[in-house]
N, C-alpha and C. Protein backbone atom coordinates (compact mmCIF):
# COMPACT_ATOMS: atom_id res chain seq x y z
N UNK A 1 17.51 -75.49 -183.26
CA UNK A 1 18.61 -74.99 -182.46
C UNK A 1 18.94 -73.58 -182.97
N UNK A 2 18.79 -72.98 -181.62
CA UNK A 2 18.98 -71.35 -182.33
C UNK A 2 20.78 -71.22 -182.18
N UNK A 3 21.27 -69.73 -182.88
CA UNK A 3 22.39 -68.96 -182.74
C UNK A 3 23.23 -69.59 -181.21
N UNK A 4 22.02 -69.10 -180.41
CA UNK A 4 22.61 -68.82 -178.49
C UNK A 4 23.35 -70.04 -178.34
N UNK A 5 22.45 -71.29 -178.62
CA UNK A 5 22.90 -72.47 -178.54
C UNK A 5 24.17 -73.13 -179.31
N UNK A 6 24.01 -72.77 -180.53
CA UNK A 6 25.36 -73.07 -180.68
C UNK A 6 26.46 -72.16 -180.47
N UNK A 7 25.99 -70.97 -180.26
CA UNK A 7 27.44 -70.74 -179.15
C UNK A 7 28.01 -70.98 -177.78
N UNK A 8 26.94 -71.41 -177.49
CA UNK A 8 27.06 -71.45 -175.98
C UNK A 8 28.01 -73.09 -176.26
N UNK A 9 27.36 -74.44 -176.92
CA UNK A 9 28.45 -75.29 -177.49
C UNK A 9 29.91 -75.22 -178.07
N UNK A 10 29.58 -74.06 -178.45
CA UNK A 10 30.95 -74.02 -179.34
C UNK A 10 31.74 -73.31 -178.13
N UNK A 11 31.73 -72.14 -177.44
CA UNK A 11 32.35 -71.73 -176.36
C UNK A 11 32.88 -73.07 -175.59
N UNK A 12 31.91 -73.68 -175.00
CA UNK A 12 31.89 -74.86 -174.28
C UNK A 12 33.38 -75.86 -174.66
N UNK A 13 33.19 -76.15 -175.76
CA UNK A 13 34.20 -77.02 -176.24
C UNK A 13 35.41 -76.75 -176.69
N UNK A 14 35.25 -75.23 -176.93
CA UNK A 14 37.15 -74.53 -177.41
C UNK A 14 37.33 -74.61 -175.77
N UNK A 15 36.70 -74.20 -175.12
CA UNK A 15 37.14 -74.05 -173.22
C UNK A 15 38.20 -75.49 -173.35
N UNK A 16 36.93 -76.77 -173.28
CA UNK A 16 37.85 -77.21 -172.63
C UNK A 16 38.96 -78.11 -173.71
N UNK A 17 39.29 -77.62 -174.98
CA UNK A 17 39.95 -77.86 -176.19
C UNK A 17 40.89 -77.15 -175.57
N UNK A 18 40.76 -75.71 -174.80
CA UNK A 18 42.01 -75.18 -174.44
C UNK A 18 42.71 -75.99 -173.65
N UNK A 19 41.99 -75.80 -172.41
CA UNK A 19 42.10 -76.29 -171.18
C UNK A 19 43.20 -77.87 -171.65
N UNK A 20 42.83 -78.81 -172.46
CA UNK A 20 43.69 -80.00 -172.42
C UNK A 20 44.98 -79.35 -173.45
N UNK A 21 45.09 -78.48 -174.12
CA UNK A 21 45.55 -78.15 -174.38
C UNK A 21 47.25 -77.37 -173.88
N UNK A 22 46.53 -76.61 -172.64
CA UNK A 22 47.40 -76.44 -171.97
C UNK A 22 47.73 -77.40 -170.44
N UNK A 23 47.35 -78.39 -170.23
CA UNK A 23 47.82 -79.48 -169.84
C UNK A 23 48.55 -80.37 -170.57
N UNK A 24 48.40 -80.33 -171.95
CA UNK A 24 49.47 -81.30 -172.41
C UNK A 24 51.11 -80.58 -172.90
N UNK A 25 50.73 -79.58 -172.97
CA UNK A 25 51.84 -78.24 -172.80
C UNK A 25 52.54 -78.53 -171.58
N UNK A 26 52.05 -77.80 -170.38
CA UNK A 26 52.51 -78.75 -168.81
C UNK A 26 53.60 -79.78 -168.66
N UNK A 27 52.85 -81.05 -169.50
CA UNK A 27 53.28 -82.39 -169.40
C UNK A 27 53.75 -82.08 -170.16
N UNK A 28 54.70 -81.62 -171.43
CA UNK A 28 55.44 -81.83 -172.03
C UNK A 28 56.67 -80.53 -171.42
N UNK A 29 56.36 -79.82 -170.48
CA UNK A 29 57.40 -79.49 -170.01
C UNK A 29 58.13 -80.05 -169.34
N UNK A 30 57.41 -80.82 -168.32
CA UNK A 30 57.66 -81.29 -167.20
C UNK A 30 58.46 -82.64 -167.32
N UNK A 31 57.80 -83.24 -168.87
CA UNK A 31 59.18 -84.26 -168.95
C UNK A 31 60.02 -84.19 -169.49
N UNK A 32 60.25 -82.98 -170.79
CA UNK A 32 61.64 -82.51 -170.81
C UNK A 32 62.28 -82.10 -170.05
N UNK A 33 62.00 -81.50 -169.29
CA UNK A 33 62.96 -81.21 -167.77
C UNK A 33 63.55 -82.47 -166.65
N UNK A 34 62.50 -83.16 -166.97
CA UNK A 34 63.05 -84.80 -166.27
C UNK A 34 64.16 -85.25 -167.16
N UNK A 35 63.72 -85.50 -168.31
CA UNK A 35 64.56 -86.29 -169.12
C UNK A 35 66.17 -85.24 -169.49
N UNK A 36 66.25 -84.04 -169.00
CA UNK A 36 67.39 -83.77 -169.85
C UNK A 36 67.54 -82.69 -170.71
N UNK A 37 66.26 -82.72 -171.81
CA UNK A 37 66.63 -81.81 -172.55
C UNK A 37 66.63 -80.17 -172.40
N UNK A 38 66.32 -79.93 -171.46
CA UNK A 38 66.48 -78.73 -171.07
C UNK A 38 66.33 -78.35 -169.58
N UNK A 39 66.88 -77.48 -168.98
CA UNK A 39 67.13 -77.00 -167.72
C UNK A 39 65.70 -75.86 -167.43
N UNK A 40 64.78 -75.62 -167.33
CA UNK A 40 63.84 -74.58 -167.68
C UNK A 40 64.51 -73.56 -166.27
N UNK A 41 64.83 -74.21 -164.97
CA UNK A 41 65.45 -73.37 -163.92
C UNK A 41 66.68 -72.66 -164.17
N UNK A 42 67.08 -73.21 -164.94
CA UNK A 42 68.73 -72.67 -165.79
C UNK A 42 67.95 -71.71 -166.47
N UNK A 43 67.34 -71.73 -167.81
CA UNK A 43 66.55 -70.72 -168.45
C UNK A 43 65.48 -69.67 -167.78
N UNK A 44 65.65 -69.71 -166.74
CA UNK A 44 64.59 -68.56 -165.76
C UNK A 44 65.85 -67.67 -165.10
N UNK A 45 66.58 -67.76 -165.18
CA UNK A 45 67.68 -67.44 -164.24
C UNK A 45 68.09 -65.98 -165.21
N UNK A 46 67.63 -65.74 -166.76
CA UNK A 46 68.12 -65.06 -167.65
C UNK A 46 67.46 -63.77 -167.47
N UNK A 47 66.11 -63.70 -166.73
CA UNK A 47 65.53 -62.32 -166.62
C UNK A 47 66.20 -61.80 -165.35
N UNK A 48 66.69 -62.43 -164.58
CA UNK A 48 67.05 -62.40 -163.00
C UNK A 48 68.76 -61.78 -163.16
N UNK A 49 69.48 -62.66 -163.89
CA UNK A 49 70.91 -62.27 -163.82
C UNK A 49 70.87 -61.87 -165.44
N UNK A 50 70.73 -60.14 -165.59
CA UNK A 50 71.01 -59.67 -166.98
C UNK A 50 71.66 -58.56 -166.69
N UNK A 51 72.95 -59.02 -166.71
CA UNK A 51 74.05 -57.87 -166.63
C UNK A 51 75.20 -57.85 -168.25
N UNK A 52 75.96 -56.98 -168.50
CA UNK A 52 76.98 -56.94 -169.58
C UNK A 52 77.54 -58.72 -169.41
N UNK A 53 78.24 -58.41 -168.04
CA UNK A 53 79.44 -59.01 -167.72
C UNK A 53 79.04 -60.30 -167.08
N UNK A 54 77.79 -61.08 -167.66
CA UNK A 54 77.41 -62.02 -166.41
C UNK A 54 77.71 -63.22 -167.76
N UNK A 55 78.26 -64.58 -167.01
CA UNK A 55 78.11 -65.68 -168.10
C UNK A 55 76.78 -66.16 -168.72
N UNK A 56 76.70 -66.24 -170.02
CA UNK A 56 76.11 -66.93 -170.68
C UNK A 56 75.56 -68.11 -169.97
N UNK A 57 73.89 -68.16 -170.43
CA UNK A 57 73.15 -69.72 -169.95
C UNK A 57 73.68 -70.76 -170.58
N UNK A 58 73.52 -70.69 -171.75
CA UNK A 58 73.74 -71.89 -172.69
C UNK A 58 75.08 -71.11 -173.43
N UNK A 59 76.00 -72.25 -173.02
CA UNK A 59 77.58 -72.18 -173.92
C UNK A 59 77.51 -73.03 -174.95
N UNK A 60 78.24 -72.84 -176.32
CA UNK A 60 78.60 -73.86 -177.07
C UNK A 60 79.91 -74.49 -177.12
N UNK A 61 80.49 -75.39 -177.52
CA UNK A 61 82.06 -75.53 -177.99
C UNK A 61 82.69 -74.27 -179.37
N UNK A 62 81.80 -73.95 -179.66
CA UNK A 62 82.24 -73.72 -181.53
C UNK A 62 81.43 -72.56 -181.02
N UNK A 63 81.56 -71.40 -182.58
CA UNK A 63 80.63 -70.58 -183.04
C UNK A 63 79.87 -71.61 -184.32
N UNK A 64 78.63 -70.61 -184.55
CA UNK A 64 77.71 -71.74 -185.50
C UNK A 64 78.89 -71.87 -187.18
N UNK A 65 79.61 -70.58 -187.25
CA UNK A 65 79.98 -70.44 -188.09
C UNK A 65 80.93 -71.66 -188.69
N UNK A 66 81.63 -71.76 -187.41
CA UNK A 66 83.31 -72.80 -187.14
C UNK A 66 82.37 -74.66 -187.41
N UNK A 67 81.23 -74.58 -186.84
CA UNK A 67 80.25 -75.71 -187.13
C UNK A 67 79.62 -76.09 -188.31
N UNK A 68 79.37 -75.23 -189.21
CA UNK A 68 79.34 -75.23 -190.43
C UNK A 68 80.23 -75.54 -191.08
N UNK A 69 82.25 -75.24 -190.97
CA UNK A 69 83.28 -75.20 -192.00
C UNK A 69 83.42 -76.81 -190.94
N UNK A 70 83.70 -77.61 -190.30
CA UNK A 70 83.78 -78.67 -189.94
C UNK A 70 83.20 -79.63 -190.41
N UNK A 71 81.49 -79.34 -190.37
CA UNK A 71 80.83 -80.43 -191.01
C UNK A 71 81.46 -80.58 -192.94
N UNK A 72 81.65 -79.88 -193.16
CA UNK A 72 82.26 -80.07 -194.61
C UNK A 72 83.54 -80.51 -195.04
């Protein structure tokens, strides 16, 4: 087995190493967005509406700071 050949294998198999790769990427978007944990249409909305004065995507109750002196 020459050089050619094993690249031409090795190409072959990162392909489709990618390829499921970014299908299971996909599927793991697609059911965090089912389930809840994130809005991805809420988070697209941030390149679209970027003004000074526009509300925030994601609000918290607290600053991280005020969340820190609580837990203690």
């Amino acid at each position: 087995m020459d050089i050619r050949a094993l690249q031409a294998y090795a190409y072959f198999f990162m392909t489709i190493f990618l390829v499921v790769l970014l299908y299971g990427y996909i599927v793991y978007l697609y059911r965090s967005e089912k389930k809840g944990v994130k809005d991805y249409e809420k988070l697209g909305r941030i390149a679209i509406d970027d003004e000074l004065d526009s509300e925030p995507v994601n609000t918290s109750d607290s600053k991280p700071s005020e969340k820190k002196e609580q837990t203690k």
